[in-house]
Protein backbone atom coordinates (compact mmCIF):
# COMPACT_ATOMS: atom_id res chain seq x y z
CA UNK A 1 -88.13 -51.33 -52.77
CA UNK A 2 -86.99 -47.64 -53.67
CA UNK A 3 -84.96 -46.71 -50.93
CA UNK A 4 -81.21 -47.65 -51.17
CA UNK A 5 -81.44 -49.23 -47.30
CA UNK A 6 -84.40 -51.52 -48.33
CA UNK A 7 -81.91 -52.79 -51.37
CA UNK A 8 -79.23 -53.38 -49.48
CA UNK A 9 -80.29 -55.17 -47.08
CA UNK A 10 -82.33 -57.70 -49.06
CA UNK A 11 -78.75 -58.16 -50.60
CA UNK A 12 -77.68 -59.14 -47.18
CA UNK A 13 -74.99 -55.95 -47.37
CA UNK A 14 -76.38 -54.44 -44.13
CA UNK A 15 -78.78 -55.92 -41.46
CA UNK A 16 -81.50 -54.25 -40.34
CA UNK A 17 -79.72 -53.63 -36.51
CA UNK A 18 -76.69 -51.35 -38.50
CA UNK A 19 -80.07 -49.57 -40.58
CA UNK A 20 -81.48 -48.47 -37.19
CA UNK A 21 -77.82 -47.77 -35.39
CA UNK A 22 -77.44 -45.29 -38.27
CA UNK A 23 -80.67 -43.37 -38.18
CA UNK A 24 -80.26 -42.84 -34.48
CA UNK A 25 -76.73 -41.70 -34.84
CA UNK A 26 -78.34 -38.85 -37.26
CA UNK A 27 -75.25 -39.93 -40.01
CA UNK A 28 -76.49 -39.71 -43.38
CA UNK A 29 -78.83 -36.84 -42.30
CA UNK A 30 -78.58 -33.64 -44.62
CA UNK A 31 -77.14 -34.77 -47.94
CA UNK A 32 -78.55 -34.62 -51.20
CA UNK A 33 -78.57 -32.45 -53.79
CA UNK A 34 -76.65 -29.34 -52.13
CA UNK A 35 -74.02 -31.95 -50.72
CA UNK A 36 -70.59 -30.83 -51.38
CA UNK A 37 -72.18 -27.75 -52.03
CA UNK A 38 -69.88 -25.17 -50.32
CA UNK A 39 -66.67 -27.90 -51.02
CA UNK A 40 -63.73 -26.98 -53.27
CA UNK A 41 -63.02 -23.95 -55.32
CA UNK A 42 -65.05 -21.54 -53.44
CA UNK A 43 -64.11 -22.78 -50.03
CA UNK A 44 -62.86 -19.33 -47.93
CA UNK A 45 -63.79 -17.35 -50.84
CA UNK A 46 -64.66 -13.30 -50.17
CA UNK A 47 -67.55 -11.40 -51.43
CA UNK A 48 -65.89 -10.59 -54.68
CA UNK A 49 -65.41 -14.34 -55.59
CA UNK A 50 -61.58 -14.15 -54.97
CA UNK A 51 -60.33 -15.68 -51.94
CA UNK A 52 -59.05 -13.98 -49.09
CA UNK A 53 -54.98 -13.84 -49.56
CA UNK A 54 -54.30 -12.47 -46.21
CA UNK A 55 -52.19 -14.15 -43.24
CA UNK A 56 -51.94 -17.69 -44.04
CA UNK A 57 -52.45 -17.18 -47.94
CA UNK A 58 -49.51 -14.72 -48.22
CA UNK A 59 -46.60 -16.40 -49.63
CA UNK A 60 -43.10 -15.88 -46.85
CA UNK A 61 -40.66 -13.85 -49.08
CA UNK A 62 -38.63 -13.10 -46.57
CA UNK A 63 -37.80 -16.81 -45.32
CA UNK A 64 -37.94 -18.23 -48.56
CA UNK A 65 -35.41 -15.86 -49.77
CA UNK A 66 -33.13 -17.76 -47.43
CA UNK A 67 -33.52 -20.80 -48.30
CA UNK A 68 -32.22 -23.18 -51.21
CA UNK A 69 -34.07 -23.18 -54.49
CA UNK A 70 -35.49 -26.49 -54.14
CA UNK A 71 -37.40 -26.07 -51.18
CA UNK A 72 -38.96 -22.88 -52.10
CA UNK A 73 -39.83 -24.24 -55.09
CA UNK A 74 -41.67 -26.93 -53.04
CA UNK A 75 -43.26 -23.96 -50.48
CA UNK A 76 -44.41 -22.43 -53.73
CA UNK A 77 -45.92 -25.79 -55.21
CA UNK A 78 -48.01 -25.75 -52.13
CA UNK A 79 -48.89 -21.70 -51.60
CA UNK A 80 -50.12 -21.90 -55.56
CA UNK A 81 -52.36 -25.04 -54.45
CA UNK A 82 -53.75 -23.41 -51.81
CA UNK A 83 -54.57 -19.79 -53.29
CA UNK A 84 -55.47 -20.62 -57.44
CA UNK A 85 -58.28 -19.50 -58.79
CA UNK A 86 -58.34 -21.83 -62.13
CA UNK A 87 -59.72 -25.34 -61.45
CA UNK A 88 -57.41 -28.52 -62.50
CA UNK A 89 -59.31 -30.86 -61.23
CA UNK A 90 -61.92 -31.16 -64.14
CA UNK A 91 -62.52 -30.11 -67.42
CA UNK A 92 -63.68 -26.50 -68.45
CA UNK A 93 -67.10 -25.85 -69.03
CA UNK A 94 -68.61 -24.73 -72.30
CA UNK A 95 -68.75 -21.51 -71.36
CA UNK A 96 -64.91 -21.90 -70.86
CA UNK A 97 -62.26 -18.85 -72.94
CA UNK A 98 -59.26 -19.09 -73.94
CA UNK A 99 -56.79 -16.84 -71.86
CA UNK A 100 -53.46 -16.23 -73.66
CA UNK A 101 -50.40 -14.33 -71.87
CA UNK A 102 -46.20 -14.45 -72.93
CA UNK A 103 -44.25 -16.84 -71.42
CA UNK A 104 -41.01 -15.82 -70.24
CA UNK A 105 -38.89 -17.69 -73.23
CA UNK A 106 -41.26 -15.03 -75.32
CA UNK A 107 -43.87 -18.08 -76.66
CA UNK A 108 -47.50 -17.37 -76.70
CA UNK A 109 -48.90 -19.95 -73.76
CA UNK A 110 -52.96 -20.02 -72.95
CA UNK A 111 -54.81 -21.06 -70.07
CA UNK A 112 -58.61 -22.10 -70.85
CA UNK A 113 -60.48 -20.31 -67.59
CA UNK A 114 -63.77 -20.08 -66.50
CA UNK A 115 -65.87 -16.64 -67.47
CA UNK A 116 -65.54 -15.07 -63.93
CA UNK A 117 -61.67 -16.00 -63.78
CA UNK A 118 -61.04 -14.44 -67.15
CA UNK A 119 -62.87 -11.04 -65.93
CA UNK A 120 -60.96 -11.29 -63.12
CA UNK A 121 -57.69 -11.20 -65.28
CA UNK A 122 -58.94 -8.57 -67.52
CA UNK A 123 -59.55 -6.07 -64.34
CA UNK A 124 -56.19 -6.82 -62.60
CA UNK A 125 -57.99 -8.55 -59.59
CA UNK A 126 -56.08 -11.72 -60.61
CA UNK A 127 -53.08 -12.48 -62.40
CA UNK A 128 -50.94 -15.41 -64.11
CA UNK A 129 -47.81 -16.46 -62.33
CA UNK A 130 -45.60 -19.64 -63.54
CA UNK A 131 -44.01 -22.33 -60.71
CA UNK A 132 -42.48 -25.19 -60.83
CA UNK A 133 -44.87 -28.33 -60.26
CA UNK A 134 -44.23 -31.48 -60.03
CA UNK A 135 -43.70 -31.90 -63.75
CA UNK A 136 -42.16 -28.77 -64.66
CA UNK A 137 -42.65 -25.34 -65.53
CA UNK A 138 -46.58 -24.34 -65.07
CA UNK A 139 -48.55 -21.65 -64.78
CA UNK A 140 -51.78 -20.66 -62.68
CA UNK A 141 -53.75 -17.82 -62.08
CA UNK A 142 -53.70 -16.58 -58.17
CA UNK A 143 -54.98 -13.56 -56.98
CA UNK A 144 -53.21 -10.02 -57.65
CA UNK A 145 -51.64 -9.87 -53.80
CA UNK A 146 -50.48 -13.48 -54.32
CA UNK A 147 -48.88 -12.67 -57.28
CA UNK A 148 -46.68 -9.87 -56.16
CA UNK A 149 -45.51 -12.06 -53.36
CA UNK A 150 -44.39 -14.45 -55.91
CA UNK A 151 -42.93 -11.80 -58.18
CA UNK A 152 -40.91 -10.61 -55.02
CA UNK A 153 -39.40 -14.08 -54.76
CA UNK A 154 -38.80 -15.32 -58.77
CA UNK A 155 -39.29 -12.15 -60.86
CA UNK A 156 -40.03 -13.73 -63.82
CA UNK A 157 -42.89 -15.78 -62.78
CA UNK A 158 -44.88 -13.10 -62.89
CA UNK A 159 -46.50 -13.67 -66.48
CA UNK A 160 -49.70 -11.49 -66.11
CA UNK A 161 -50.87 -9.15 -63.88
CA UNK A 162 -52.50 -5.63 -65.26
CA UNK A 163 -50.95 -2.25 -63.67
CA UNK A 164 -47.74 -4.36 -62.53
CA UNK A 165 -44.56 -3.27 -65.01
CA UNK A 166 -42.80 -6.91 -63.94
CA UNK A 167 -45.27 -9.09 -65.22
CA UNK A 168 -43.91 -10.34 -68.88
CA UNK A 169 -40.28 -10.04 -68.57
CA UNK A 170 -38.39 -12.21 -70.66
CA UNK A 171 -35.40 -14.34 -70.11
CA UNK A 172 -32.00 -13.06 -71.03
CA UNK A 173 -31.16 -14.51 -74.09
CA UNK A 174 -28.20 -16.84 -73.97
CA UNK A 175 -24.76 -15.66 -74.75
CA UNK A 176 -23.63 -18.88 -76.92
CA UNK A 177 -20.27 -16.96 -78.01
């Protein structure tokens, strides 16, 4: 009684007729442990580990230009979904640093990245850009051609990228006179 279709169907979950439909139809066939294993973060990654940012991964400057701030802002939300290198969906690992960069009110704000991410910021392959999410003001780290395309578009998003004199610009202060 070790396999999981012996158990269920003494619970009277499954009959024996949907067991054998099943193994004919070949679903359930290949998973284990490497299931899910080219899912996620490194889906349409190249050689390097960074993902490819050409054709549909490059941001449109030129249209969004054109268009009202809201719905670039939404185009954006999207483009940094698609493209970031830095994982949201769970927590860092132990091997995990600490990555800290200006924000463009002139407070020191961090990211906690992974190892290879952090190299990658270190080199100039990658860089930190801010957007507006759903929540406000954030920040991810995008590859170094995505990051130009964004600095193109909102200049001051550009937090962090090595070799590129707009990344860090601060805010005008306010004139309260």
């Amino acid at each position: 009684m070790l396999d999981l279709k012996a158990k269920l169907a003494s619970a009277g979950l499954v009959t024996d007729e949907d067991i054998e439909r099943v193994e004919k139809s070949g679903r359930g066939k290949g998973r284990g442990k490497n299931r899910g294993k080219n899912r996620g973060k490194n889906r349409g990654k190249a050689r390097s580990g960074l993902p490819d940012v050409k054709g549909t991964h490059r941001l449109e400057v030129k249209r969004l230009a054109k268009v009202g701030r809201g719905e670039a802002y939404v185009e954006v939300r999207r483009w940094v979904s698609r493209v970031r290198l830095d994982v949201v969906d769970k927590p860092p690992s132990e091997n995990a640093k600490t990555f800290h960069f200006p924000t463009a009110k002139g407070p020191v704000g961090r990211l906690v990245v992974e190892p290879d991410v952090h190299g990658w910021l270190t080199e100039g392959s990658a860089g930190v850009v801010a957007y507006m999410s759903d929540h406000g003001l954030a920040h991810a780290v995008v590859p170094a051609q995505a990051a130009r395309d964004l600095a193109e578009l909102f200049p001051l998003w550009l937090r962090v990228l090595v070799g590129d004199e707009r990344a860090g610009q601060l805010e005008a202060p306010a004139d309260d006179s």
